[in-house]
Protein backbone atom coordinates (compact mmCIF):
# COMPACT_ATOMS: atom_id res chain seq x y z
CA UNK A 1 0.00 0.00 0.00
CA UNK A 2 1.28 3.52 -0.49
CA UNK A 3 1.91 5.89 2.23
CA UNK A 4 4.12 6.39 5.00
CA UNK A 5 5.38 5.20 8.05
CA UNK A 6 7.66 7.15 10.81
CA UNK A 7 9.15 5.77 14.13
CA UNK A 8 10.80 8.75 16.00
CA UNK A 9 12.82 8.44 18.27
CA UNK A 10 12.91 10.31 21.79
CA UNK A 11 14.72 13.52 22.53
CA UNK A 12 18.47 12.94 22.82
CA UNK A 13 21.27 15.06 24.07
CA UNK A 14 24.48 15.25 22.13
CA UNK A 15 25.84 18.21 23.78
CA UNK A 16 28.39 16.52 25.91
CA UNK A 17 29.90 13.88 23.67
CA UNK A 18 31.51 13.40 20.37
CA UNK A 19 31.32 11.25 17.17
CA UNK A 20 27.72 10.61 16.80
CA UNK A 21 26.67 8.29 15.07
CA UNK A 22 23.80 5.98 13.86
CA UNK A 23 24.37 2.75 12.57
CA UNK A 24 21.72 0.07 11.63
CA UNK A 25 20.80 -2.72 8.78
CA UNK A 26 18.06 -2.88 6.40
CA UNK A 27 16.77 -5.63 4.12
CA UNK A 28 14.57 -4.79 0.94
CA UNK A 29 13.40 -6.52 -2.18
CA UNK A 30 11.59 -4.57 -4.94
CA UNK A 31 8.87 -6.58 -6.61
CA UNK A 32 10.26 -5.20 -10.05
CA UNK A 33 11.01 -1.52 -10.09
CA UNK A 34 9.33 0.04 -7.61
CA UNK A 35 10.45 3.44 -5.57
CA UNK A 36 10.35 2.70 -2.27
CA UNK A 37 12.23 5.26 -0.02
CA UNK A 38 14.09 5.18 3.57
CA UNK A 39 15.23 7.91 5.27
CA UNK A 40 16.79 8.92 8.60
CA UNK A 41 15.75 12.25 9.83
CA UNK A 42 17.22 14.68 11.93
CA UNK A 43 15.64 17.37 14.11
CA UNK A 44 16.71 19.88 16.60
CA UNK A 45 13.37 22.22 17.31
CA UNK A 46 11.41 19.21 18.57
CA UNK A 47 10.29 18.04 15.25
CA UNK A 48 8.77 21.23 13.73
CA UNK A 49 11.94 20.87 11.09
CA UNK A 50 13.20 17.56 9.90
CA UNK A 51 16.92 17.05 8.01
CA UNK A 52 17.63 13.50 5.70
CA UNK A 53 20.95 12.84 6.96
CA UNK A 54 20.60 8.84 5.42
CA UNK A 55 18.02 8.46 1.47
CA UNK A 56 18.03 5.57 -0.39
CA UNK A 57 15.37 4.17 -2.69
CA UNK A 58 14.39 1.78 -5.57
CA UNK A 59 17.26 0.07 -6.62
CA UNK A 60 19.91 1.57 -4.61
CA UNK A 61 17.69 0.54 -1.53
CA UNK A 62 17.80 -3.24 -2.83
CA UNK A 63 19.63 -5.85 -0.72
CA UNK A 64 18.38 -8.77 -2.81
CA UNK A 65 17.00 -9.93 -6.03
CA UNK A 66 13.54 -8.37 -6.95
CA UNK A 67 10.65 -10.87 -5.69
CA UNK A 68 8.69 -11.12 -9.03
CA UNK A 69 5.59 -8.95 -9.39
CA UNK A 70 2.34 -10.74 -8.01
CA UNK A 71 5.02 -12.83 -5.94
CA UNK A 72 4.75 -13.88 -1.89
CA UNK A 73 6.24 -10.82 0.25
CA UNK A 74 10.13 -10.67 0.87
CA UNK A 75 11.40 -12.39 4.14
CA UNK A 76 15.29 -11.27 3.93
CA UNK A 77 18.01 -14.13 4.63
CA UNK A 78 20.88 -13.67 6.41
CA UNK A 79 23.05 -12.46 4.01
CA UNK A 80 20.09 -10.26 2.25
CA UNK A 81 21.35 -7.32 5.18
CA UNK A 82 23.32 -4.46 4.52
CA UNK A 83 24.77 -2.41 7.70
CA UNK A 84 24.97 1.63 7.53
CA UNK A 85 26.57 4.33 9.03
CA UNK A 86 25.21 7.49 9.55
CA UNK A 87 27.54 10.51 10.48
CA UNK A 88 25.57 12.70 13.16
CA UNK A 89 28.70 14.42 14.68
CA UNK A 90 27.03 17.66 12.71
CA UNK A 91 24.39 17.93 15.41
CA UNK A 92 27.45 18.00 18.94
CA UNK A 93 26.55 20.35 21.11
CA UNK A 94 22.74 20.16 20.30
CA UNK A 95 21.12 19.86 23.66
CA UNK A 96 17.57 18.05 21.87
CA UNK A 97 18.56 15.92 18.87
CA UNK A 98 15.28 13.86 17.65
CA UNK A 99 15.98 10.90 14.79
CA UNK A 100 13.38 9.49 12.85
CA UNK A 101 13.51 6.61 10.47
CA UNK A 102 11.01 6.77 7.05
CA UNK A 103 9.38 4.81 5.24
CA UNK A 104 7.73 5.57 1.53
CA UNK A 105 6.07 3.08 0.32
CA UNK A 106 5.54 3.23 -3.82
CA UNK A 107 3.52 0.02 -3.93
CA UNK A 108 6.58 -2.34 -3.47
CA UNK A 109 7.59 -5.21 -1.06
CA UNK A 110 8.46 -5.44 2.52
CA UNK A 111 11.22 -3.14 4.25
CA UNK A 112 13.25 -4.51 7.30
CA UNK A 113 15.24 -2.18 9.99
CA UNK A 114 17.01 -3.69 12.45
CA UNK A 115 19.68 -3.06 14.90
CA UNK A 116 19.65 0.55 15.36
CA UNK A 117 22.25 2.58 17.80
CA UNK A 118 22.44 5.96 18.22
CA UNK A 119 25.36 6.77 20.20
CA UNK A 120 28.61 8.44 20.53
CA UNK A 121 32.20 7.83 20.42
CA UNK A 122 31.95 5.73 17.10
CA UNK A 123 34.91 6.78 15.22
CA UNK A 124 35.89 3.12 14.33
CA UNK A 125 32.82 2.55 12.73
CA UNK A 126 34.08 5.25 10.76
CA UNK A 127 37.57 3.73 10.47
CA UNK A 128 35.65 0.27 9.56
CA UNK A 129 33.24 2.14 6.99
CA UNK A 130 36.23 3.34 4.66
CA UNK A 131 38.07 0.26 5.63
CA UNK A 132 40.91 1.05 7.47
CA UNK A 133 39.94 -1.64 10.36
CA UNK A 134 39.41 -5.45 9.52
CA UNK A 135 38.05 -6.85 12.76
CA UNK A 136 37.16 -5.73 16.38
CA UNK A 137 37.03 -7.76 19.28
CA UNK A 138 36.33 -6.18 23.19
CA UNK A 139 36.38 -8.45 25.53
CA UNK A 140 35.10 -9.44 28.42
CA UNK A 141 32.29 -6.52 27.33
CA UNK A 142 30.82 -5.60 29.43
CA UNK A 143 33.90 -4.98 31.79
CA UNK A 144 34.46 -3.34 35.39
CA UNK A 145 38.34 -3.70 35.65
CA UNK A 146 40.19 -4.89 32.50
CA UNK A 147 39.53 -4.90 28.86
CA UNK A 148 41.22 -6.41 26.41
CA UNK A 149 40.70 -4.57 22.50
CA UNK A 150 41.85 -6.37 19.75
CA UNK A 151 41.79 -5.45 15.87
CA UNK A 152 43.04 -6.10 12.66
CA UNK A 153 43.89 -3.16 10.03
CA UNK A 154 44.30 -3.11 6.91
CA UNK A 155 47.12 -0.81 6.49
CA UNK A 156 49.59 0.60 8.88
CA UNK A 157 47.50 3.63 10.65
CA UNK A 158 48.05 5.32 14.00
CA UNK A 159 46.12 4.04 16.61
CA UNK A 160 44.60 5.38 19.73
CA UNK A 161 42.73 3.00 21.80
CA UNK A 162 39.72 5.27 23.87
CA UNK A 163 37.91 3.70 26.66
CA UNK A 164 34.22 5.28 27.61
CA UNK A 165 32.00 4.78 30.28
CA UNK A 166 28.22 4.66 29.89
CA UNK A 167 27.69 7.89 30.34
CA UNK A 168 30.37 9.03 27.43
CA UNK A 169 33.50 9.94 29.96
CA UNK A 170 36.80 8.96 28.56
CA UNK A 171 38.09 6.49 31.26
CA UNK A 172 41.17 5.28 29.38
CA UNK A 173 43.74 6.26 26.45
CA UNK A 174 46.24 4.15 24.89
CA UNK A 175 48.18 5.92 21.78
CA UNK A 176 49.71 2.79 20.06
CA UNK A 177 51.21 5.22 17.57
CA UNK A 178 52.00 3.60 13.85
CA UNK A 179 50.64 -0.29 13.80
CA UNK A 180 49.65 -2.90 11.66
CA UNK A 181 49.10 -6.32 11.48
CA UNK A 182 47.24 -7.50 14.58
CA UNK A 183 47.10 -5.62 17.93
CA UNK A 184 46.06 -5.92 21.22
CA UNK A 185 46.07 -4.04 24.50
C-alpha cells in the first residue's frame, strides 16, 4: 500500500559527547522496479523541522534480487542485510537531537530495519566504513576492571585505543602510535 510510516525516536542530548553516530541494517526486495524510499531524519526544534541525513530508494535501496511482481512478500536471509553508518557528529553540542527513520512506500515489497544505535564515540565505525579496520574484538564486554581490545587493520595507521564509560567519559587512552598487522592491548 502507499503511504508512509515514521518511528521517532525520543529527545536525545548530544551536547556533551563526540562522534555521533547511527548505525543500523536494512533488508529490501523490490517486486520489479518500484520506488520505495528510507530515510533517517534529523531534528533539533522538537520536530517542527526535519533534516535527511541517510536516502536511499528503488534500486539503490535493494539488498536482494527483486521478488517477481504478483510474488509472496520478501522475508530477507541472512546475508540479504546491509549495515549503515550514519555521520551525526554535525548535530554535537545540540542539547535536543530527535531521529526518525522513514518509510515511503511506492507500492513495493516489505522493508526490514534492524539493529539501530544511536550513540557516541563511534569513530571506528568510521575507520571500519572506509576500511581502514578489519576486525574488532572487546572483551570481556561488558567490563568493570580490565579490557582487552583487539583489531586487525588493513594498512599501517596510527592508533589510539579510547575507553568510555556509559555515560560518554573517557576512562582510558592508549596511543599505540604507527601499527599494523594484529594488535592488542
Amino acid at each position: 500500500q502507499s503511504g508512509d510510516a515514521s518511528v521517532v525516536f525520543h529527545k536525545m542530548d548530544f551536547s556533551t559527547g563526540t562522534d555521533y553516530a547511527v548505525t543500523f541494517n536494512h533488508a529490501y526486495a523490490q517486486y520489479s522496479n518500484e520506488n520505495d524510499k528510507l530515510e533517517v531524519l534529523v531534528s533539533t526544534d522538537c520536530g517542527a523541522n526535519w533534516t535527511a541525513v541517510f536516502s536511499e530508494q528503488g534500486s539503490s535501496l535493494k539488498t536482494a534480487p527483486p521478488t517477481g511482481q504478483g510474488s509472496s512478500n520478501f522475508f530477507p536471509a541472512v546475508n540479504q542485510w546491509k549495515e549503515n553508518f550514519v555521520d551525526l557528529s554535525n548535530y554535537e553540542g545540540e542539547a535536543e537531537v530527535m531521529i526518525a527513520f522513514k518509510g515511503t512506500s511506492d507500492w513495493g515489497n516489505n522493508l526490514y530495519v534492524d539493529d539501530i544505535l544511536i550513540s557516541n564515540g563511534l569513530r571506528l565505525s568510521v575507520a571500519k566504513e572506509n576500511n581502514l579496520v578489519a576486525g574488532l574484538n572487546v572483551f570481556p564486554n561488558p567490563t568493570s576492571n580490565v579490557v582487552n581490545v583487539e583489531f586487525e587493520l588493513q594498512n599501517k595507521e596510527n592508533v589510539t585505543v579510547s575507553i568510555m564509560n556509559t555515560v560518554g567519559q573517557t576512562v582510558a587512552v592508549n596511543n599505540l602510535g604507527s601499527v599494523s598487522g594484529v594488535q592488542a592491548t
